[in-house]
PDB file of N, CA and C in Angstrom:
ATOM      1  N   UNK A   1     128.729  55.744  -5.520  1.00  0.00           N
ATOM      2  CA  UNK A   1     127.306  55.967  -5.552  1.00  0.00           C
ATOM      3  C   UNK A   1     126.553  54.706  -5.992  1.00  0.00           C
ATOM      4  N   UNK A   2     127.182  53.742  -7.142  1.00  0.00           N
ATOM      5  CA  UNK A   2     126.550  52.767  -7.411  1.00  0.00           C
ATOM      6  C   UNK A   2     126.217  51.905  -6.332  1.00  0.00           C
ATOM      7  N   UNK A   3     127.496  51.888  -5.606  1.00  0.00           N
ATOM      8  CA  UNK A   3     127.829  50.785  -4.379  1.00  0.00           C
ATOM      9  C   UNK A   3     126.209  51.012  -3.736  1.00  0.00           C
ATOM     10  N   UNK A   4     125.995  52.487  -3.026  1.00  0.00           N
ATOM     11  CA  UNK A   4     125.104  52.747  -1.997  1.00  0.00           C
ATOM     12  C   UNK A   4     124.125  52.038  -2.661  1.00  0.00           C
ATOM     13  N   UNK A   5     123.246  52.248  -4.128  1.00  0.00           N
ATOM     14  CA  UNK A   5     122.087  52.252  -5.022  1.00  0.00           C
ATOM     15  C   UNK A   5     121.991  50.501  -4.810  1.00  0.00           C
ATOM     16  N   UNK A   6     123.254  50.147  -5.205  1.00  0.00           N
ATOM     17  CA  UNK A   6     123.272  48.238  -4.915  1.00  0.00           C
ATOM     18  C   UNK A   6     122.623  47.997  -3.164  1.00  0.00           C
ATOM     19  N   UNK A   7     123.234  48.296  -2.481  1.00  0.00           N
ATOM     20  CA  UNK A   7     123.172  48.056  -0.970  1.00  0.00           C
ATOM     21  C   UNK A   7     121.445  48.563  -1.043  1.00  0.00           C
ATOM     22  N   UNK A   8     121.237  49.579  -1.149  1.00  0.00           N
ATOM     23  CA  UNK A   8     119.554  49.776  -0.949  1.00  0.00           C
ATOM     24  C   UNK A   8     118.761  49.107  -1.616  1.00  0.00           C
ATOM     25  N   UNK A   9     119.300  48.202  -2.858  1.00  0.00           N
ATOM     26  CA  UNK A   9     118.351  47.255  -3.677  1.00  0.00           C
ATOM     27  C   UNK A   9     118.427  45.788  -2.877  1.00  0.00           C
ATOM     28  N   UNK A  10     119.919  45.853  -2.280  1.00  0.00           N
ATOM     29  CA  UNK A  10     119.658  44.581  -1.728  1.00  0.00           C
ATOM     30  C   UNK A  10     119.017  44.610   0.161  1.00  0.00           C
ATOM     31  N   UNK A  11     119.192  46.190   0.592  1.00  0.00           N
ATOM     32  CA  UNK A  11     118.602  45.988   1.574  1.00  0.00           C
ATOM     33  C   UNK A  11     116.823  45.829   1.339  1.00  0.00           C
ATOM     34  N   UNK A  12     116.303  46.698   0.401  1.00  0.00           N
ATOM     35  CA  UNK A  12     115.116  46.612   0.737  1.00  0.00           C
ATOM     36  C   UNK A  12     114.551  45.102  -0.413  1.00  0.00           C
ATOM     37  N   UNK A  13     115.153  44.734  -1.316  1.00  0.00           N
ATOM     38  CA  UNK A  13     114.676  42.981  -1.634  1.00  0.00           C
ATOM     39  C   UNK A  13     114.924  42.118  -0.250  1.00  0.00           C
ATOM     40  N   UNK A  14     115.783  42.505   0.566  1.00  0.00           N
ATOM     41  CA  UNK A  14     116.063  41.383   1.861  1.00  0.00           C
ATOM     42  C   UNK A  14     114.787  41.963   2.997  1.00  0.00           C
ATOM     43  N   UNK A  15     114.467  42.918   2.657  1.00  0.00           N
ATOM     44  CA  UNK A  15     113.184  43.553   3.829  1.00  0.00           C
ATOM     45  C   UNK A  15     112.120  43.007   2.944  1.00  0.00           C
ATOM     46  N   UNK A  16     111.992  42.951   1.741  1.00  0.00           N
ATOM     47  CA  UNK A  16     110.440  42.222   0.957  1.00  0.00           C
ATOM     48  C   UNK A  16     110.663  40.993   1.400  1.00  0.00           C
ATOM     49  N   UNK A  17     111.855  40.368   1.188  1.00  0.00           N
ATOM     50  CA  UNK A  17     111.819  38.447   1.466  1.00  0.00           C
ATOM     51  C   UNK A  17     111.346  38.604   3.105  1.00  0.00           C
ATOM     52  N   UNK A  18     111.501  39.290   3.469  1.00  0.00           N
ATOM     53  CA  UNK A  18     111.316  39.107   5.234  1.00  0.00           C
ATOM     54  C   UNK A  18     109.868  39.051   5.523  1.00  0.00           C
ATOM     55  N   UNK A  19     109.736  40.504   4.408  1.00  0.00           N
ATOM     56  CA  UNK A  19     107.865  40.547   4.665  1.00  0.00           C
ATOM     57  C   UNK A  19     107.039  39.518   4.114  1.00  0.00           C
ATOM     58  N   UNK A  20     107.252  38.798   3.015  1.00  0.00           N
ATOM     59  CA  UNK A  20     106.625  37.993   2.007  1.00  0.00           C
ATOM     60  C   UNK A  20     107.056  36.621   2.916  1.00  0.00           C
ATOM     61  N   UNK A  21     108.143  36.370   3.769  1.00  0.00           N
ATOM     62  CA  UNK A  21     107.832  35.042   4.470  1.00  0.00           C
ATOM     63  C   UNK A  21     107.330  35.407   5.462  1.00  0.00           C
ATOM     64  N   UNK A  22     106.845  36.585   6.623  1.00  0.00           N
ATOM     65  CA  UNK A  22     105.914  36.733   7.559  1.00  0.00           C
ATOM     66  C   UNK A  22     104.605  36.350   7.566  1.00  0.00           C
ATOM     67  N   UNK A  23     104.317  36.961   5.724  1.00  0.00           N
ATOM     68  CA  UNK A  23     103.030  36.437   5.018  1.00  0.00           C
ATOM     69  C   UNK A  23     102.962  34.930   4.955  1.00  0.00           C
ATOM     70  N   UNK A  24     103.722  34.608   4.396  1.00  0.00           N
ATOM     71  CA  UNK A  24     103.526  32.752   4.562  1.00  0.00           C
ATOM     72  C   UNK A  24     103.372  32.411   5.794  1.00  0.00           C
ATOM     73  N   UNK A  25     104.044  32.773   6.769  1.00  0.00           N
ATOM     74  CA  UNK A  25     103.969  31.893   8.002  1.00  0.00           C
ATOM     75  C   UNK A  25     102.331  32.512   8.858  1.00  0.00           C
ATOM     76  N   UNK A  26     102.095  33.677   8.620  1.00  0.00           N
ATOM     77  CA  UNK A  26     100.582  34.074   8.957  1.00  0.00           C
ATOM     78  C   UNK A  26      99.992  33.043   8.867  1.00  0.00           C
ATOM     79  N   UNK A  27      99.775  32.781   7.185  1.00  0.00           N
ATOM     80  CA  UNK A  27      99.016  32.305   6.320  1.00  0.00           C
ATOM     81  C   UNK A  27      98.701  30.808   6.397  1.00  0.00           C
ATOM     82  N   UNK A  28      99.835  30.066   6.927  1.00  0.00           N
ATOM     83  CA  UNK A  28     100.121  28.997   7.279  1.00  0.00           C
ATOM     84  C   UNK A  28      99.725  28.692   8.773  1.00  0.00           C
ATOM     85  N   UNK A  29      99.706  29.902   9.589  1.00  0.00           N
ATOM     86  CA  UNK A  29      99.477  30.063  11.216  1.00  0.00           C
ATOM     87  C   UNK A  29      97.390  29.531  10.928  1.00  0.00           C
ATOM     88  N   UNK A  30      97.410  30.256  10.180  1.00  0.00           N
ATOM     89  CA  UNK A  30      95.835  30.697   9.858  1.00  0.00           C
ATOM     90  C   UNK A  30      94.740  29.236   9.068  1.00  0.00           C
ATOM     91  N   UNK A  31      95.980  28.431   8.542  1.00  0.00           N
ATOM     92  CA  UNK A  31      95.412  27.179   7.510  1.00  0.00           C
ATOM     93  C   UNK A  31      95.273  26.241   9.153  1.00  0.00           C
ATOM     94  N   UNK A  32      96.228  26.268   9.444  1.00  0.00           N
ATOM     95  CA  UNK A  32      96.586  25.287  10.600  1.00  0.00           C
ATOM     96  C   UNK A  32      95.267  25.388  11.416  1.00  0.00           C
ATOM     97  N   UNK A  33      95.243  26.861  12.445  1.00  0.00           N
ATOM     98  CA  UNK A  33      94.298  27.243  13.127  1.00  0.00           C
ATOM     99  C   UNK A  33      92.649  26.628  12.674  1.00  0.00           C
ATOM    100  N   UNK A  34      92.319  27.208  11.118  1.00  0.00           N
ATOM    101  CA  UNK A  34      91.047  26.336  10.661  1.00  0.00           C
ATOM    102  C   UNK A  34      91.050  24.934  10.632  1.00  0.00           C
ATOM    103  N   UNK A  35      91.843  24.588  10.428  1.00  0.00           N
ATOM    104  CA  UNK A  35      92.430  22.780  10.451  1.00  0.00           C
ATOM    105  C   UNK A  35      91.886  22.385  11.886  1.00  0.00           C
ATOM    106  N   UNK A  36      92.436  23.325  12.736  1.00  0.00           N
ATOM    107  CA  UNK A  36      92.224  22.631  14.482  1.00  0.00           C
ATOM    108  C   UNK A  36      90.316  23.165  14.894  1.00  0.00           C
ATOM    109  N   UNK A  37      90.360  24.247  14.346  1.00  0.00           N
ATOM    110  CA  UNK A  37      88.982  24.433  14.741  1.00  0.00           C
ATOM    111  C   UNK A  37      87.823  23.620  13.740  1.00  0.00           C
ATOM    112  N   UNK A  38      88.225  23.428  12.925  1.00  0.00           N
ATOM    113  CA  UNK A  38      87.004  21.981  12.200  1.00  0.00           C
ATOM    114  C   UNK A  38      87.415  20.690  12.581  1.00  0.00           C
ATOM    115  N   UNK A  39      88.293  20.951  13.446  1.00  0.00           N
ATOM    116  CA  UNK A  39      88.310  19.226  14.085  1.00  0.00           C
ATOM    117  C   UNK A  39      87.778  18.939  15.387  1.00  0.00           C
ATOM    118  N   UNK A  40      87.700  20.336  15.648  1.00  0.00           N
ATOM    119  CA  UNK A  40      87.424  20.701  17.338  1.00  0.00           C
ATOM    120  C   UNK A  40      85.387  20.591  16.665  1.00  0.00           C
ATOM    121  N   UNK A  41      84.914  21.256  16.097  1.00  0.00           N
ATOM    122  CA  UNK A  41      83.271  21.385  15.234  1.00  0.00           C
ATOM    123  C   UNK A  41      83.310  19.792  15.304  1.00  0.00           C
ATOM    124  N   UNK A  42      84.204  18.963  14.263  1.00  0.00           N
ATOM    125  CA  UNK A  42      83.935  17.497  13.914  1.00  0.00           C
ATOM    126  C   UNK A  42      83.873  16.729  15.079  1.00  0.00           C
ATOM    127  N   UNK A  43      84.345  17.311  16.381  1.00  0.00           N
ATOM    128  CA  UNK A  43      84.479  16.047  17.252  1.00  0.00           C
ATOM    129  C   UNK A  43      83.357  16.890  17.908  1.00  0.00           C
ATOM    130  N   UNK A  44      83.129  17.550  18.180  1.00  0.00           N
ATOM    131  CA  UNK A  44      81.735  18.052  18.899  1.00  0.00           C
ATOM    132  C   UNK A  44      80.713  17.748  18.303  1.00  0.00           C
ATOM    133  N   UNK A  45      80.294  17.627  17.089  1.00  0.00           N
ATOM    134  CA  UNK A  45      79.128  17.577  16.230  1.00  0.00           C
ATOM    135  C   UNK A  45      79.323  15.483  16.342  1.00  0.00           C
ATOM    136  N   UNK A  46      80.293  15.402  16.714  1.00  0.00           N
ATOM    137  CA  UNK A  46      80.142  13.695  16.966  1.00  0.00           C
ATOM    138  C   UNK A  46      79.786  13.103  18.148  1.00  0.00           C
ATOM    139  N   UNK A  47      80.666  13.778  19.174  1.00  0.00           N
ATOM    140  CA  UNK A  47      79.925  13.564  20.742  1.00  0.00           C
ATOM    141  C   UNK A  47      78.411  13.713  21.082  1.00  0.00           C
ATOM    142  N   UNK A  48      77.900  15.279  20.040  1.00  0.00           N
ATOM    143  CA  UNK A  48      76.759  15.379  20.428  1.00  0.00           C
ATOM    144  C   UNK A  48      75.927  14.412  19.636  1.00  0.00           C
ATOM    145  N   UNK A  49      75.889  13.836  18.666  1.00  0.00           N
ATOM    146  CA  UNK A  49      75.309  13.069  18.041  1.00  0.00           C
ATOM    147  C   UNK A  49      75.252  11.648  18.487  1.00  0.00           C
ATOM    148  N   UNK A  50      76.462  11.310  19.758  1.00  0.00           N
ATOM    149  CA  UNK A  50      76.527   9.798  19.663  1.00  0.00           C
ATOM    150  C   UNK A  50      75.545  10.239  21.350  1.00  0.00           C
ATOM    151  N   UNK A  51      75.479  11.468  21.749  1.00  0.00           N
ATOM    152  CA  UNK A  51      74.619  11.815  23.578  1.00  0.00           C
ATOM    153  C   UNK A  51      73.313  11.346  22.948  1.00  0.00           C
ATOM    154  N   UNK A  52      72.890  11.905  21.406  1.00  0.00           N
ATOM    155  CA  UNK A  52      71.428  12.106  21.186  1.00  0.00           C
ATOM    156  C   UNK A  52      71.116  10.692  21.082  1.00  0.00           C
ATOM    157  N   UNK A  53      71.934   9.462  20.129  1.00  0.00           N
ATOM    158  CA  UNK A  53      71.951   8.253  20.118  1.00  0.00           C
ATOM    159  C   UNK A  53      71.640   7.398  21.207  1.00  0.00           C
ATOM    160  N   UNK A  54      72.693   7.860  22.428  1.00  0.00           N
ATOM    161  CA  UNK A  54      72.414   7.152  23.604  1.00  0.00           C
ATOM    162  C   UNK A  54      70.761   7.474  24.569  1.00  0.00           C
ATOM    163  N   UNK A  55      70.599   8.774  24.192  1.00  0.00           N
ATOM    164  CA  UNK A  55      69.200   9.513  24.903  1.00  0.00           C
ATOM    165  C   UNK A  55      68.430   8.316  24.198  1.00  0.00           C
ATOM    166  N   UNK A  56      68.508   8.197  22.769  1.00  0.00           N
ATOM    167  CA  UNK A  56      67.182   7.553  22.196  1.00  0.00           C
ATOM    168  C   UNK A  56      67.187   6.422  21.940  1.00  0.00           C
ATOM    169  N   UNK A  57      68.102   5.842  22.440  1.00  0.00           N
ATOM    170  CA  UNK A  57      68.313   4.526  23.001  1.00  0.00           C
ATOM    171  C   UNK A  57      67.761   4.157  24.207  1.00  0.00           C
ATOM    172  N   UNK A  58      68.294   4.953  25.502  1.00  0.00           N
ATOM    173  CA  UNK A  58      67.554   4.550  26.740  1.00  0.00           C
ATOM    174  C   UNK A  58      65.938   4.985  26.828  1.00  0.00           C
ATOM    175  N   UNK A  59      65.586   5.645  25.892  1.00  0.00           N
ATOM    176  CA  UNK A  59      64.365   6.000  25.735  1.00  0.00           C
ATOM    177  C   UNK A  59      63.357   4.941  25.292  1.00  0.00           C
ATOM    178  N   UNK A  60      64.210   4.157  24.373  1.00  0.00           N
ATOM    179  CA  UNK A  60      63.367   3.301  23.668  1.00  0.00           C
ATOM    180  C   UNK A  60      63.309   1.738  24.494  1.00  0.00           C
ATOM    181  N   UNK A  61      64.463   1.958  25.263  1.00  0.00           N
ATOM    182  CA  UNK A  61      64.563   0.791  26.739  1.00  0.00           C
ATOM    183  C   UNK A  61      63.884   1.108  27.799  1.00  0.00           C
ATOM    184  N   UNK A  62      63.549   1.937  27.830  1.00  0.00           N
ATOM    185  CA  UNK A  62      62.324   2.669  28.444  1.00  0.00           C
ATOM    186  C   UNK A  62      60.928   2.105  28.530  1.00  0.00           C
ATOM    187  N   UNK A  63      60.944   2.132  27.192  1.00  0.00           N
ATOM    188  CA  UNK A  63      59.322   1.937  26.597  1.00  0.00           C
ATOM    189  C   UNK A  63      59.269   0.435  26.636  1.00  0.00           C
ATOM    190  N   UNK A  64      60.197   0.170  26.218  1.00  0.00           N
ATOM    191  CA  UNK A  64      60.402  -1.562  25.753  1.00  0.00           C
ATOM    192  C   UNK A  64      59.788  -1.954  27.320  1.00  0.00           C
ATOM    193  N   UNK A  65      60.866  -1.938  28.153  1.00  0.00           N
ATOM    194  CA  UNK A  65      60.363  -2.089  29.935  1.00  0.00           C
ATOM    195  C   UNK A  65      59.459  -2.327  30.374  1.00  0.00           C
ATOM    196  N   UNK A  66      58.502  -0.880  30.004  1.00  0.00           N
ATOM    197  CA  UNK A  66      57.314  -0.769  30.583  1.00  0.00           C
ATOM    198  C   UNK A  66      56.369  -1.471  29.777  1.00  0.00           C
ATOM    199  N   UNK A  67      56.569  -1.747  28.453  1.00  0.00           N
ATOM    200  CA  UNK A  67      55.592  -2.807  27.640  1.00  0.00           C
ATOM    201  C   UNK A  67      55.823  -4.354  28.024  1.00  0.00           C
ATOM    202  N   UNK A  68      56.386  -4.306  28.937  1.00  0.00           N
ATOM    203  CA  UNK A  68      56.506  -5.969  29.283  1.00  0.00           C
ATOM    204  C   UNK A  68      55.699  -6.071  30.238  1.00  0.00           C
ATOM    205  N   UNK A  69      54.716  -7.203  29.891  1.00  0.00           N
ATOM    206  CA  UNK A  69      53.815  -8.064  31.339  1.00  0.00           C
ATOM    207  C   UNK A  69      54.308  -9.002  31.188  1.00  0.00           C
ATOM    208  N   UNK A  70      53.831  -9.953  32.438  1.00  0.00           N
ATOM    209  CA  UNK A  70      54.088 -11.237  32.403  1.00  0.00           C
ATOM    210  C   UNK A  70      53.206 -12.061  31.688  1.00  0.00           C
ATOM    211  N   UNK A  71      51.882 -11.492  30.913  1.00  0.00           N
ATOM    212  CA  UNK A  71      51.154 -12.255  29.784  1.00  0.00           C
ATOM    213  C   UNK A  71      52.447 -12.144  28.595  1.00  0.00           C
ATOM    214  N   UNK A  72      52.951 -11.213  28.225  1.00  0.00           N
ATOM    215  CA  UNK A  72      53.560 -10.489  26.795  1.00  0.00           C
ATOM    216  C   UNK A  72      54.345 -11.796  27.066  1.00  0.00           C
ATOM    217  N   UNK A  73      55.407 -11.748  28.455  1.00  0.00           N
ATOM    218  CA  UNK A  73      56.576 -12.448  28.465  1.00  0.00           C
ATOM    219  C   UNK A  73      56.202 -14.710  28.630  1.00  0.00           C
ATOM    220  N   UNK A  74      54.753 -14.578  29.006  1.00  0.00           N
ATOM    221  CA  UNK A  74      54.213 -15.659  28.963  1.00  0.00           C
ATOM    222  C   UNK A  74      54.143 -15.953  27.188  1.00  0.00           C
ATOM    223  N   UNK A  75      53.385 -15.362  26.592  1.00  0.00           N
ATOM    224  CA  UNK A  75      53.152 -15.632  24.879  1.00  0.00           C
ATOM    225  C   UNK A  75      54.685 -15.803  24.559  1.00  0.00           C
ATOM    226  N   UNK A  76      54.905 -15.001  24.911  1.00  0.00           N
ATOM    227  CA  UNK A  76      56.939 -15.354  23.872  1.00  0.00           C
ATOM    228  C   UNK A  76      57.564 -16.390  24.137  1.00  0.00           C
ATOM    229  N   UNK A  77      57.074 -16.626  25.817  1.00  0.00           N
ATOM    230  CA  UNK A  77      57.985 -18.106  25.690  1.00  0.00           C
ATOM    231  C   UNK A  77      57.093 -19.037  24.854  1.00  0.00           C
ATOM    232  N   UNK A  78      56.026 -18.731  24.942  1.00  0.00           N
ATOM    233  CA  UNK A  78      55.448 -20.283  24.294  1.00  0.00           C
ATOM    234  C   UNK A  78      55.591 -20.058  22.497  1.00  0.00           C
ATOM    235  N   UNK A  79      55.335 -18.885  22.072  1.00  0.00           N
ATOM    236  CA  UNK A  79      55.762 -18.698  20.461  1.00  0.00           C
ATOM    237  C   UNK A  79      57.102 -19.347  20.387  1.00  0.00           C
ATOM    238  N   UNK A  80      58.179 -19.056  20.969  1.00  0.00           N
ATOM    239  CA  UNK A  80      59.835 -19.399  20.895  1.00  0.00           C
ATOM    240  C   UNK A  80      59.558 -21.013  21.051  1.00  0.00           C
ATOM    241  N   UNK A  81      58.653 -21.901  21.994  1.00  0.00           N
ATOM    242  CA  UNK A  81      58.572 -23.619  21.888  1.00  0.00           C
ATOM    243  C   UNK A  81      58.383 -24.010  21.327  1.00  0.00           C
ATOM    244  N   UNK A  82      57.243 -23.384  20.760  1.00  0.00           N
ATOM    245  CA  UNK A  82      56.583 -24.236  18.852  1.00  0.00           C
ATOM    246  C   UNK A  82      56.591 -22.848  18.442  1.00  0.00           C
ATOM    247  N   UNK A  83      56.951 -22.311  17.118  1.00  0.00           N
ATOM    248  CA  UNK A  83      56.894 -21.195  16.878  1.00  0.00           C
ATOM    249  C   UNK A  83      55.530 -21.765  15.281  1.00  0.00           C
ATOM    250  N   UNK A  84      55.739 -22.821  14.676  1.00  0.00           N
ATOM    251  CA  UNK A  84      54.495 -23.085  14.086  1.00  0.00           C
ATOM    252  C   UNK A  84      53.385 -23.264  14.405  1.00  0.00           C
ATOM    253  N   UNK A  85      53.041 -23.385  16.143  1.00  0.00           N
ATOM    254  CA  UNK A  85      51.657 -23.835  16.314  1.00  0.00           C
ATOM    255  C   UNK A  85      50.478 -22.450  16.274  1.00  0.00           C
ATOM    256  N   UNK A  86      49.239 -22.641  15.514  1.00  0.00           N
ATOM    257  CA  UNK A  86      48.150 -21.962  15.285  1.00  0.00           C
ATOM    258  C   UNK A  86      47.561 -21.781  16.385  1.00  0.00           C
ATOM    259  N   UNK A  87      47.297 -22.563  17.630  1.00  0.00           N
ATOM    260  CA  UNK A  87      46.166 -22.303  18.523  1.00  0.00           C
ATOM    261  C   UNK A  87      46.803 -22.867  19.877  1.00  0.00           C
ATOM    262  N   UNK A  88      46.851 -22.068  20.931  1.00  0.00           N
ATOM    263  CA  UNK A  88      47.287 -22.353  21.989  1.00  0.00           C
ATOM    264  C   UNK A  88      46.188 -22.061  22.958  1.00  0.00           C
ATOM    265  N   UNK A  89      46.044 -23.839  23.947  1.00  0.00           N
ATOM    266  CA  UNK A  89      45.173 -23.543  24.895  1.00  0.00           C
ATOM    267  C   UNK A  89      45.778 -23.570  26.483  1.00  0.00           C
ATOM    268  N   UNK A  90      45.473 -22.517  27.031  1.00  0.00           N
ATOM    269  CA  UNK A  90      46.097 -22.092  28.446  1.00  0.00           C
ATOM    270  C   UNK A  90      45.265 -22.149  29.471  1.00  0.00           C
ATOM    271  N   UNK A  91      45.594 -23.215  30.290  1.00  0.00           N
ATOM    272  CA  UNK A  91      44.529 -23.317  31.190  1.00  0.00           C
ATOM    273  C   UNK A  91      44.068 -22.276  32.361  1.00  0.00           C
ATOM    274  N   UNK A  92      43.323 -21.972  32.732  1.00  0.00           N
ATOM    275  CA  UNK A  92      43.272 -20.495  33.431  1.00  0.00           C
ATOM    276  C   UNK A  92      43.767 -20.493  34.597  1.00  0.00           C
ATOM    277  N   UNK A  93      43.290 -21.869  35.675  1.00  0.00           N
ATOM    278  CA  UNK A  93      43.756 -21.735  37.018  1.00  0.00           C
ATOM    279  C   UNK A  93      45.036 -22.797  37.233  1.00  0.00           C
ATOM    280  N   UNK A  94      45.440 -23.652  36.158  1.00  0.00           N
ATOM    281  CA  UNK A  94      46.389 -24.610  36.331  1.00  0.00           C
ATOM    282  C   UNK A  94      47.903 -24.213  35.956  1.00  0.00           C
ATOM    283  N   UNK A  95      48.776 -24.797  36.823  1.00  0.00           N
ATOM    284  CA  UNK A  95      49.962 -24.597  36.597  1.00  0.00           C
ATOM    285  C   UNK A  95      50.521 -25.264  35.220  1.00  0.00           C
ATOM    286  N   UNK A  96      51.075 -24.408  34.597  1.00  0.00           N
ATOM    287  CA  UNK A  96      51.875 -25.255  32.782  1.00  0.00           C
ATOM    288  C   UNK A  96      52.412 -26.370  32.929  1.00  0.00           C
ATOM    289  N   UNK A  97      52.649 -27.109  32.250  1.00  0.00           N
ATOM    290  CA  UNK A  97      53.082 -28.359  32.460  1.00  0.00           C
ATOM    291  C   UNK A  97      54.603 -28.248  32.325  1.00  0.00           C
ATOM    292  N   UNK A  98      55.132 -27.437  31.803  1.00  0.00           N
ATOM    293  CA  UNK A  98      56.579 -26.714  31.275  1.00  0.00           C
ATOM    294  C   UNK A  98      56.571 -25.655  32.624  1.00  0.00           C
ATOM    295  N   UNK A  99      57.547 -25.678  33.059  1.00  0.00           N
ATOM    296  CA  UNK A  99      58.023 -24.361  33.985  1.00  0.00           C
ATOM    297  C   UNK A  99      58.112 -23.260  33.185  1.00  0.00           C
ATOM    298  N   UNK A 100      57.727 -22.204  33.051  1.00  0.00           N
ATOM    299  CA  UNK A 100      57.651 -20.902  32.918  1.00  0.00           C
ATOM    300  C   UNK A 100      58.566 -20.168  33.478  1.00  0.00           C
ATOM    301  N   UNK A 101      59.718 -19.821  32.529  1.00  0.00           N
ATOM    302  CA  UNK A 101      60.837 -18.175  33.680  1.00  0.00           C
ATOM    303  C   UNK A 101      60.332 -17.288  34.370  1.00  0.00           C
ATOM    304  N   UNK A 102      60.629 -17.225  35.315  1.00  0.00           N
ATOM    305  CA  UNK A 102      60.289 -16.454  35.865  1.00  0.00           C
ATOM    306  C   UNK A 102      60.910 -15.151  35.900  1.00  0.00           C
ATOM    307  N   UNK A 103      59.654 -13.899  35.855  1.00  0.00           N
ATOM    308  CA  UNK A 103      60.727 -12.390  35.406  1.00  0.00           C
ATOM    309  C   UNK A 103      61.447 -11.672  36.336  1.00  0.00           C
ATOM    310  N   UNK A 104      61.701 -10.708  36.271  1.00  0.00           N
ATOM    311  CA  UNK A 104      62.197 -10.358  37.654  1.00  0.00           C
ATOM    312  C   UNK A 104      61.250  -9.094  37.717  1.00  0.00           C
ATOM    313  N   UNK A 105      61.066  -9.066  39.111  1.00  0.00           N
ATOM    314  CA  UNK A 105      60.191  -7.733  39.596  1.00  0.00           C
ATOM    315  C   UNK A 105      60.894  -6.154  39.020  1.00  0.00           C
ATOM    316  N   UNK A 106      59.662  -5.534  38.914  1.00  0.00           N
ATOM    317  CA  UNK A 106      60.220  -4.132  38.492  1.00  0.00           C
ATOM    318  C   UNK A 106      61.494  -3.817  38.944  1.00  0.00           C
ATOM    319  N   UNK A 107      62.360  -3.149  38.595  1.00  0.00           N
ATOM    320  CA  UNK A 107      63.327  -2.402  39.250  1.00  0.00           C
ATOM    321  C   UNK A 107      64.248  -2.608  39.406  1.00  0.00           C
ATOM    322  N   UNK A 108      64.567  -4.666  39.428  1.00  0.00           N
ATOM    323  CA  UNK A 108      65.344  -5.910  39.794  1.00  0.00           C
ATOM    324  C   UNK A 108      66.016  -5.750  38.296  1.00  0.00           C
TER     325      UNK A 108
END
């Protein structure tokens, strides 16, 4: 009778170890799983952040673009030749004595 009482203590401690490592490996199934899904959030919340970057980037190349004349791009070259001189006189109908770059047409 003892024998049987032994055998049922060690069958059902060998059925708890079975259940109590099912629990770990759940538990461990479950750490992992959050592990992959906040990396899966981290790389999405990064892609979308580097789309919004690039949007407001070409946005601002955008603007930049369309704020260019060829007066704007005329003043800069001559600020960049003497960048100390106070008073610049531009003759209205005469060609510069310096060649001037030329820009490229819209679109170019």
């Amino acid at each position: 009778m003892e024998q049987k009482q032994i055998a049922e203590q060690q069958a059902q401690q060998a059925a708890f170890v079975v259940e109590q490592k099912k629990q770990e490996a759940e538990q461990a199934r479950q750490i992992a799983q959050g592990q992959a899904d906040a990396a899966v959030i981290a790389a999405e919340g990064a892609a979308e952040a580097r789309l919004i970057q690039a949007q407001a980037e070409a946005e601002a190349n955008r603007l930049l673009a369309e704020s260019l004349t060829p007066e704007l791009i005329q003043y800069q070259y001559i600020l960049n030749l003497a960048p100390g001189v106070q008073t610049i006189f531009i003759p209205s109908d005469q060609q510069f004595i310096l060649p001037l770059p030329s820009a490229p047409a819209a679109g170019q």
